[in-house]
Each structure stands twice: as structure tokens, then as C-alpha cells.
Protein backbone atom coordinates (compact mmCIF):
# COMPACT_ATOMS: atom_id res chain seq x y z
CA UNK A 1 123.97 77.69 132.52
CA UNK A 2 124.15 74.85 129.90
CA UNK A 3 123.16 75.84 126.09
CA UNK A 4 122.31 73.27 123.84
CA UNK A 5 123.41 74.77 120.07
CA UNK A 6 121.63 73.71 116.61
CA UNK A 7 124.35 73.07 114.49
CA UNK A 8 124.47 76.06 111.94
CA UNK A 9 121.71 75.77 109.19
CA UNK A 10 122.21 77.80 105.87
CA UNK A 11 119.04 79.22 104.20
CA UNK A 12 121.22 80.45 101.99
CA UNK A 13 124.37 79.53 100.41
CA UNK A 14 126.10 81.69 98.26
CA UNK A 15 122.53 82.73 96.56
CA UNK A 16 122.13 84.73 93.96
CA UNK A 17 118.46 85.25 93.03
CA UNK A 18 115.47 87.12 94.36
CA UNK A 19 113.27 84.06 96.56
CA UNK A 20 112.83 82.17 99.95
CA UNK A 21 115.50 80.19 101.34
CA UNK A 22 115.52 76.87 103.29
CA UNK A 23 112.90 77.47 106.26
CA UNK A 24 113.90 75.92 109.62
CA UNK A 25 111.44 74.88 112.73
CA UNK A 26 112.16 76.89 115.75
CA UNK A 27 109.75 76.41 117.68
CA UNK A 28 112.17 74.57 120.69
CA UNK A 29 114.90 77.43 120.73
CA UNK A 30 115.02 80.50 122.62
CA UNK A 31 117.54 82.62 120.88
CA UNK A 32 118.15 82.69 116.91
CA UNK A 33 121.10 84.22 115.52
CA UNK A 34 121.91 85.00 111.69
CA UNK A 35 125.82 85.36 109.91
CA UNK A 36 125.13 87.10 106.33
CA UNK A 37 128.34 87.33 104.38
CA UNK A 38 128.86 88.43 100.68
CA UNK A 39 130.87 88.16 98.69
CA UNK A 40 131.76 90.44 95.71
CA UNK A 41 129.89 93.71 95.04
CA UNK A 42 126.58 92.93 96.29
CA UNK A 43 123.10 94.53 96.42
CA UNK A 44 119.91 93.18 97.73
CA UNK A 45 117.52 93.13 101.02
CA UNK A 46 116.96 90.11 103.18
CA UNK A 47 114.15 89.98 105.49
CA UNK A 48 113.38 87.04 108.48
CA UNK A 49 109.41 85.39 107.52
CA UNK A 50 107.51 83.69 110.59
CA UNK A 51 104.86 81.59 111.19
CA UNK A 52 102.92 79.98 113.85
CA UNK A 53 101.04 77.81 111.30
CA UNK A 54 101.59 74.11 111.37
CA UNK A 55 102.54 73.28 107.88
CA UNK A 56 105.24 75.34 106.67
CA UNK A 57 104.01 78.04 104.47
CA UNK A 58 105.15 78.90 101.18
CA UNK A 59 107.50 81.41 101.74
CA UNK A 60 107.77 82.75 98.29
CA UNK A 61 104.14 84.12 97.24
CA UNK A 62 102.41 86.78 99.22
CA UNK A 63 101.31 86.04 102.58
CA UNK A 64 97.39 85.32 102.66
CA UNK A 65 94.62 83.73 104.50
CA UNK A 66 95.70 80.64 103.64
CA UNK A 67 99.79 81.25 103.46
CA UNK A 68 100.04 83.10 107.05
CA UNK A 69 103.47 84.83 107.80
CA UNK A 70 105.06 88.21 108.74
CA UNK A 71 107.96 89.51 108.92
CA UNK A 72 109.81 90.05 112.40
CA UNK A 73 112.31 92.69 113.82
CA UNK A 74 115.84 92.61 114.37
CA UNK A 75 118.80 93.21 115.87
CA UNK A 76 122.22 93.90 114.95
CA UNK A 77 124.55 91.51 117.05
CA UNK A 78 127.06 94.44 117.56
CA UNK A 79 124.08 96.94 119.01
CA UNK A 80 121.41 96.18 121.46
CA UNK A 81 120.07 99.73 121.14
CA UNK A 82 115.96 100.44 120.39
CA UNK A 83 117.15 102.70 117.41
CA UNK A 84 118.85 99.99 115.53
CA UNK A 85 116.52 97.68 115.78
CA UNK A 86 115.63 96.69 111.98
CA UNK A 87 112.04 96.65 111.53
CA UNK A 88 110.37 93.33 109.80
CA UNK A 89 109.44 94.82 107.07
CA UNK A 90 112.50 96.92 105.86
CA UNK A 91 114.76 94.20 106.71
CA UNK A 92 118.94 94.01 106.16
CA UNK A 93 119.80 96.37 103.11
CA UNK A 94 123.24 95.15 101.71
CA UNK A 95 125.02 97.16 99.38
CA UNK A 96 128.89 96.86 99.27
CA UNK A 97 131.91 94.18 98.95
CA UNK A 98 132.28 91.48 101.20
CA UNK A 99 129.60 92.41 103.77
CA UNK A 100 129.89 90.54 106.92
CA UNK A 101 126.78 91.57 109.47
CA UNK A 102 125.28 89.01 112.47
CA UNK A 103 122.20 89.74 113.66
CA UNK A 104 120.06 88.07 116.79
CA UNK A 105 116.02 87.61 115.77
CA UNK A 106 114.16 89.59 118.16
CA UNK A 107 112.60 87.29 120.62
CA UNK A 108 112.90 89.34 124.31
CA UNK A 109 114.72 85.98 125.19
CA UNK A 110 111.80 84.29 126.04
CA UNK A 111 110.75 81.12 124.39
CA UNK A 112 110.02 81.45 120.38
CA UNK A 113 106.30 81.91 119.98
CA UNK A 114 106.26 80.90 116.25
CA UNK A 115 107.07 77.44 114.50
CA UNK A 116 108.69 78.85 110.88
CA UNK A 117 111.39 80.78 110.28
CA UNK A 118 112.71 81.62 106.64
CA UNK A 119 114.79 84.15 105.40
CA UNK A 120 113.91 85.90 101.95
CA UNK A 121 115.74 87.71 99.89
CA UNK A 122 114.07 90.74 97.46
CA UNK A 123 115.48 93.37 95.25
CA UNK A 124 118.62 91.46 94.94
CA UNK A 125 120.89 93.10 91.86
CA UNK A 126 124.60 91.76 92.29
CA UNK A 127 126.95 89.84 94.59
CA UNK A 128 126.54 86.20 96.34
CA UNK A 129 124.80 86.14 99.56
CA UNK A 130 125.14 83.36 102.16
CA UNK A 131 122.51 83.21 105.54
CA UNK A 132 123.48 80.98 108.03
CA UNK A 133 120.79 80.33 111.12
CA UNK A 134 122.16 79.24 114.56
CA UNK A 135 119.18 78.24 117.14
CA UNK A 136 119.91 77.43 120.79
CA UNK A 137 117.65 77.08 123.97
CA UNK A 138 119.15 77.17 127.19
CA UNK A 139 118.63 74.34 129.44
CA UNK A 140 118.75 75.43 133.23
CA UNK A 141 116.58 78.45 132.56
């Protein structure tokens, strides 16, 4: 089976503020993957926004009528299990030194059925947080 691989994409580079990252278009891949590391003592949530709409929504206000998004599941890298599934809307909580956590966006391996993806980070106290975003599809599939 050939995989063709987005080159890594950081939303986030060594961030250290509440707010939305760089958003990337997914709507060709089949499997996302995110890399958090920290570094220092850190403290803050990150959650994964979608959206299916066409123009890329503003990530940082409330979702709306006219700013459609949600937040989607997902799944520690290291653990395919139901019960660790992270729900959309709880997100990764990080709170220690030097976190490193990878996590796969829950998509059932079938094609991506939204266009946006953007992670955001909220209650965010200490530390410098990084999010990297790999996308691939797989060809012969």
C-alpha cells in the first residue's frame, strides 16, 4: 500500500497563549495525526475544531450560525481502546513537564468528511506548547 504523507504542519509552535492556531485543509487525507510536546511546567487544554464550511471559519470566537465548527474526538496514538477515546469537547488536558502525547483524529479510517481542521488551545496557565499536524491518504485503497 503506497501512503502519500503531508509534510508536518505546526498549528502551534512553542505557543503560549489561550487562542486558535494555524488551521489546515484536510479535506484529501484519510488519517490525521497530532505530536503535542511541552516544554517546561505546563498547564492548559487543547481541543481539535472542524468544519465542513467552505471558507475557513474563525476559529477563535464561538461557533455560530454563521462561524460553523465542532469539536471532534480522539485518540491516543498509544491506545485504540473505546474508553480512552477523548471526547471533542473535553479535549487533551496537559499538566506536567515536558509532556510528549500523539494522538490520531478520529476518522474510522474512512475518507475525512470535513474541510477545516484547527487546533485551539483554552485555559492555558504555564509552559510552551507545540502541535504539529501530519495528514496522509493512502493511495491503493
Amino acid at each position: 500500500m503506497s501512503r502519500i504523507l503531508q509534510a508536518p504542519f505546526f498549528a502551534f509552535k512553542t505557543a503560549t497563549a489561550n487562542g486558535a492556531g494555524a488551521c489546515l485543509d484536510v479535506r484529501d487525507y484519510q488519517s490525521i495525526n497530532l505530536a503535542v510536546y511541552t516544554s517546561g511546567n505546563s498547564s492548559a487544554t487543547i481541543k481539535v475544531a472542524v468544519s465542513n464550511s467552505l471558507v475557513q471559519p474563525n476559529f477563535a470566537i464561538a461557533p455560530s450560525v454563521t462561524n460553523v465548527y465542532d469539536y471532534v474526538q480522539i485518540c491516543p496514538i498509544n491506545s485504540q481502546q473505546t474508553a480512552d477515546r477523548l471526547s471533542g469537547s473535553t479535549g487533551i488536558v496537559l499538566s506536567g513537564t515536558d509532556i510528549v502525547k500523539m494522538y490520531e483524529v478520529n476518522s474510522s479510517n474512512a475518507s475525512i468528511s470535513f474541510k477545516w481542521l484547527c487546533p485551539v488551545i483554552s485555559l492555558y496557565t504555564a509552559g510552551s506548547i507545540t502541535v504539529e499536524v501530519t495528514a496522509s491518504i493512502d493511495v491503493n485503497k
